[in-house]
N, C-alpha and C. Protein backbone atom coordinates (compact mmCIF):
# COMPACT_ATOMS: atom_id res chain seq x y z
N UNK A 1 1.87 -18.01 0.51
CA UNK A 1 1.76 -16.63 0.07
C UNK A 1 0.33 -16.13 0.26
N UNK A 2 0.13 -14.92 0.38
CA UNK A 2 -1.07 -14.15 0.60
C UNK A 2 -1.22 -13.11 -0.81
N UNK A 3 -2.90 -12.90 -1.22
CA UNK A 3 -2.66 -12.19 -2.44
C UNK A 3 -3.37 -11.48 -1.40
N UNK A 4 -3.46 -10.04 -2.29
CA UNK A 4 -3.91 -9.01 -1.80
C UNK A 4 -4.06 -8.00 -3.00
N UNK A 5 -4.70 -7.30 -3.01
CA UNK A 5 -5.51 -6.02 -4.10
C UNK A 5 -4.61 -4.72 -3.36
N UNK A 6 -4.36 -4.45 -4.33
CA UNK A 6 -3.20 -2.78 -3.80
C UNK A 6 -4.07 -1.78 -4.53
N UNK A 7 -5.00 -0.76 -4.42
CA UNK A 7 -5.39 0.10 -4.75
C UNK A 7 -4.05 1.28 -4.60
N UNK A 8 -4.03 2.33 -5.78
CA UNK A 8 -3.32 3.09 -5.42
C UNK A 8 -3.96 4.84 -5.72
N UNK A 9 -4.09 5.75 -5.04
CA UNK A 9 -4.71 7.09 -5.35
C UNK A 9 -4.36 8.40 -5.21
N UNK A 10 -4.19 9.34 -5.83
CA UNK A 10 -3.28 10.58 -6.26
C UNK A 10 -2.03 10.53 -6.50
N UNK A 11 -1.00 10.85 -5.95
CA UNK A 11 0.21 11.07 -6.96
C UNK A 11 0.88 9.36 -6.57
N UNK A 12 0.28 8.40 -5.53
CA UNK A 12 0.84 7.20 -5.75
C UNK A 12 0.38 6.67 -7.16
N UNK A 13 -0.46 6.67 -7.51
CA UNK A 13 -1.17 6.05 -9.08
C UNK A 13 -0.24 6.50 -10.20
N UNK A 14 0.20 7.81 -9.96
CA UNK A 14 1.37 8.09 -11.25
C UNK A 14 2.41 7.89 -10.96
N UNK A 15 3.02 7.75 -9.83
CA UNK A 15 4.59 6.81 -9.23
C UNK A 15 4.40 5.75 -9.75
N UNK A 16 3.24 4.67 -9.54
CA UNK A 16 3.27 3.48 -9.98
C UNK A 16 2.77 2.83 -11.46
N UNK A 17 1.99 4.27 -12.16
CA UNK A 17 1.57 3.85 -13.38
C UNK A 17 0.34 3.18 -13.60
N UNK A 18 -0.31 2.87 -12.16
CA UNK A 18 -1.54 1.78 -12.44
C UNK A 18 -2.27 2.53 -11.16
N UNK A 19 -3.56 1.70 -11.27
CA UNK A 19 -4.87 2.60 -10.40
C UNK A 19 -4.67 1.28 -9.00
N UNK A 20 -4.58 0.31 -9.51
CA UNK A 20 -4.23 -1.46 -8.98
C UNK A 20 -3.93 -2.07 -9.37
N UNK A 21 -3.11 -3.25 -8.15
CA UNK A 21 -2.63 -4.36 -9.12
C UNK A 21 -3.22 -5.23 -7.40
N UNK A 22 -2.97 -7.02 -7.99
CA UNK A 22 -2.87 -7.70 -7.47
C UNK A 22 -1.05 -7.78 -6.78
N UNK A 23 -1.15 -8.43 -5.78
CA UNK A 23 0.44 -8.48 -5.40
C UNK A 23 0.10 -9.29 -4.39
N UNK A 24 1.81 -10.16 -4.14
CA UNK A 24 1.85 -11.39 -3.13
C UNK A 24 2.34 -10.49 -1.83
N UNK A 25 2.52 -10.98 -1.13
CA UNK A 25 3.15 -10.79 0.17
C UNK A 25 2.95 -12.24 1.08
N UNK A 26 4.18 -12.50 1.84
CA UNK A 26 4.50 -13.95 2.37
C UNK A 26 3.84 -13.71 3.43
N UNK A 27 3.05 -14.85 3.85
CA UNK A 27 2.11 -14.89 4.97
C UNK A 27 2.30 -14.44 6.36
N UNK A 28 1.41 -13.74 7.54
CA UNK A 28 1.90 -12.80 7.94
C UNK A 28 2.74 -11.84 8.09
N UNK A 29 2.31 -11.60 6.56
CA UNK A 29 3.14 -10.00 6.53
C UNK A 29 2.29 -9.24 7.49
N UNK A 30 3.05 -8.04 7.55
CA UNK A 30 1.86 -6.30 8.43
C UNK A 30 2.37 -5.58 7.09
N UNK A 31 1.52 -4.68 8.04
CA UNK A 31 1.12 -3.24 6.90
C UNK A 31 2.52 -2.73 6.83
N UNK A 32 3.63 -2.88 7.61
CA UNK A 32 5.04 -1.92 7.73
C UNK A 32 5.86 -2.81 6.67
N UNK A 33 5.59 -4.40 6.66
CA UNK A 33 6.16 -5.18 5.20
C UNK A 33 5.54 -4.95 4.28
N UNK A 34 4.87 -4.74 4.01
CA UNK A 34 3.88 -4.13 2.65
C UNK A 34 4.97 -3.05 1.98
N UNK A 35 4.67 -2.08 2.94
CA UNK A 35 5.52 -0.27 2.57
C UNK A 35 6.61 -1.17 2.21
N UNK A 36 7.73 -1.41 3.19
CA UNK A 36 9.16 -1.96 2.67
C UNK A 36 9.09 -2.49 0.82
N UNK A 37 8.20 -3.65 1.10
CA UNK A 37 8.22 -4.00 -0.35
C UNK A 37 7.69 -3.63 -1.56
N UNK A 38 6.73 -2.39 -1.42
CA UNK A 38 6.03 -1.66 -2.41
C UNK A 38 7.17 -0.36 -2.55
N UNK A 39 8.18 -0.17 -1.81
CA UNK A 39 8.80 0.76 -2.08
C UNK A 39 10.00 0.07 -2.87
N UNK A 40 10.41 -0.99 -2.42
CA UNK A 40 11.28 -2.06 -3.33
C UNK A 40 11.05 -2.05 -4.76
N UNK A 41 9.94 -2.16 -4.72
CA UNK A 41 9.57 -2.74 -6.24
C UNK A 41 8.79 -1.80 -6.76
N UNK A 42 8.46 -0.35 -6.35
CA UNK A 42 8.17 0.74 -6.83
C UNK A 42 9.02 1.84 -6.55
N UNK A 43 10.44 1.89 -6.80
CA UNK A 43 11.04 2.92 -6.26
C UNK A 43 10.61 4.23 -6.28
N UNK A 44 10.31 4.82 -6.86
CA UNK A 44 9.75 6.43 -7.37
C UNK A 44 8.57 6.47 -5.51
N UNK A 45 8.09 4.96 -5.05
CA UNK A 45 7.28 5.59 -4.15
C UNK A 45 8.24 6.13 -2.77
N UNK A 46 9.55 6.20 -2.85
CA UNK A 46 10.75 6.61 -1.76
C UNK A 46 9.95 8.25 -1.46
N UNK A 47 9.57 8.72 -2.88
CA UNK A 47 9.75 10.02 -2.95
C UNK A 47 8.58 9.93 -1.90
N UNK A 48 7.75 10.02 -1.60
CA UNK A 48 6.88 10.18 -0.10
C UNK A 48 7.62 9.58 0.99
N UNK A 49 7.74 10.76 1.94
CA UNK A 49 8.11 10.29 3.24
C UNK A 49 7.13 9.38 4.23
N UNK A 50 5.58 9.74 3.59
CA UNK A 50 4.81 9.26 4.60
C UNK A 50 3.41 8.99 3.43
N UNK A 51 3.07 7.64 3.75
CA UNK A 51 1.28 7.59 3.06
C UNK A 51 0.49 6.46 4.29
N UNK A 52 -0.64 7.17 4.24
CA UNK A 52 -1.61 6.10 4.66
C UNK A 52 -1.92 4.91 4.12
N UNK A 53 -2.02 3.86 4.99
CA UNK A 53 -2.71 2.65 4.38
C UNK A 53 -3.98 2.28 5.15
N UNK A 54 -4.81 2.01 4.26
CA UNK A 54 -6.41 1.52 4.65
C UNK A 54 -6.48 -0.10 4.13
N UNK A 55 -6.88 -1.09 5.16
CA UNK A 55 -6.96 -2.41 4.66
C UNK A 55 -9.00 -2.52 4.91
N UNK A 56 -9.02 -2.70 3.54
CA UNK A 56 -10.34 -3.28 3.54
C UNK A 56 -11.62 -1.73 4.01
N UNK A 57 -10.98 -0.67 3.64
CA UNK A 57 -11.68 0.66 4.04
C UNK A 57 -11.57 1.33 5.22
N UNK A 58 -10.53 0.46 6.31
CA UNK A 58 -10.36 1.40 7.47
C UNK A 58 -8.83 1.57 7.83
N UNK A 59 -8.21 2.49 8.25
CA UNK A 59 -7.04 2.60 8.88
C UNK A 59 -6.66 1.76 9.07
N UNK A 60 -5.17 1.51 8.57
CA UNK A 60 -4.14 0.47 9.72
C UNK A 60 -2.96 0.37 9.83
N UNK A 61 -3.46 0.41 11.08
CA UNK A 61 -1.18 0.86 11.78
C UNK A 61 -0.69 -0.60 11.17
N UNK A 62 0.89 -0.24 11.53
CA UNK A 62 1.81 -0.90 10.87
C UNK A 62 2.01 -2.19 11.01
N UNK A 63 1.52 -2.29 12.53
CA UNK A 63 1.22 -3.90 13.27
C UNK A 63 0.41 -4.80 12.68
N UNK A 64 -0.41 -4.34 11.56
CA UNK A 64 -1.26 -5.16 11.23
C UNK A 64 -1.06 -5.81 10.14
N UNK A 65 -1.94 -7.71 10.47
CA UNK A 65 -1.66 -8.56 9.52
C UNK A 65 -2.02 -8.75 8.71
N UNK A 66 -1.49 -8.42 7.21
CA UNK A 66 -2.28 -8.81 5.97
C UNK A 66 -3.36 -9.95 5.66
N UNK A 67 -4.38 -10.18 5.45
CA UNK A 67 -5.00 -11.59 5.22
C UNK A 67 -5.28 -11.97 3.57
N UNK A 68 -5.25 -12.93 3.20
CA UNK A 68 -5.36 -13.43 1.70
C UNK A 68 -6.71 -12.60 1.55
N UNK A 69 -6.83 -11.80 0.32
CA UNK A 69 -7.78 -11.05 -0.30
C UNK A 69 -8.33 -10.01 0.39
N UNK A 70 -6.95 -9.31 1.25
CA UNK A 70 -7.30 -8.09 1.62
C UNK A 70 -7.34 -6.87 0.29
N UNK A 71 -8.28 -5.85 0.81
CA UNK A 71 -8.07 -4.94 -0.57
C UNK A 71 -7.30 -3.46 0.05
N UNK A 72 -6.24 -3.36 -0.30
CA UNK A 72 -5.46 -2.37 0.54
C UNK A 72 -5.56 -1.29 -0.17
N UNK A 73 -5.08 0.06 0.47
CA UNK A 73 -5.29 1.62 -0.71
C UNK A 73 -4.18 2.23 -0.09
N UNK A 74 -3.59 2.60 -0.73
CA UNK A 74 -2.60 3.40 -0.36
C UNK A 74 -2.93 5.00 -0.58
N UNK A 75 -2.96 5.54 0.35
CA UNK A 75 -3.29 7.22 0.13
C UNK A 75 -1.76 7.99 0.41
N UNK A 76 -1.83 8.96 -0.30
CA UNK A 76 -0.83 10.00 -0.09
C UNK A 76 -0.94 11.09 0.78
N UNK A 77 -0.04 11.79 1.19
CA UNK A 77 -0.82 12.79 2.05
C UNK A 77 -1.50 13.72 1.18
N UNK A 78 -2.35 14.71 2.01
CA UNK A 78 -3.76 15.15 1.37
C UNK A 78 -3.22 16.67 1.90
N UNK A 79 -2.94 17.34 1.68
CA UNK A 79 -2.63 18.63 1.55
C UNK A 79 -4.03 20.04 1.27
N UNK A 80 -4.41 20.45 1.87
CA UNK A 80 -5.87 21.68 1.61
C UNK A 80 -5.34 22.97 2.06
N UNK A 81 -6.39 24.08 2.08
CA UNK A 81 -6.15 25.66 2.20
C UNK A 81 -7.57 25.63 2.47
């Protein structure tokens, strides 16, 4: 298993109730098994069709492999005027 730090920020933080948590994911997971299973086990996060994920402060597509003590953030979309 791989741990990993889930940061979560704007309306993901009140879907999920917490700012972060620690969480497993089975070794080479990507960023597209992450979503699957954070939406599993956070249902309310269905309600976004779409969020960014940043591993470790930069972008990352879906292809990419989680590593033990990555710190991931999940952003929501960002909406302005």
């Amino acid at each position: 298993m791989t741990e990993i730090t889930v940061l979560f920020f704007g309306i993901t933080s009140d879907f999920v109730g917490k700012n972060s948590i620690k969480f497993n994911v089975k070794n080479l997971s990507t960023v597209a098994d992450l979503k699957l299973k954070l939406r599993d086990e956070y249902p309310s996060l269905k309600n976004l069709h779409e969020f960014a994920i940043a591993v470790n402060e930069e972008y990352a597509a879906n292809e990419m492999i989680l590593n033990n003590n990555d710190v991931v953030a999940i952003i929501p979309p960002v909406s302005g005027g």
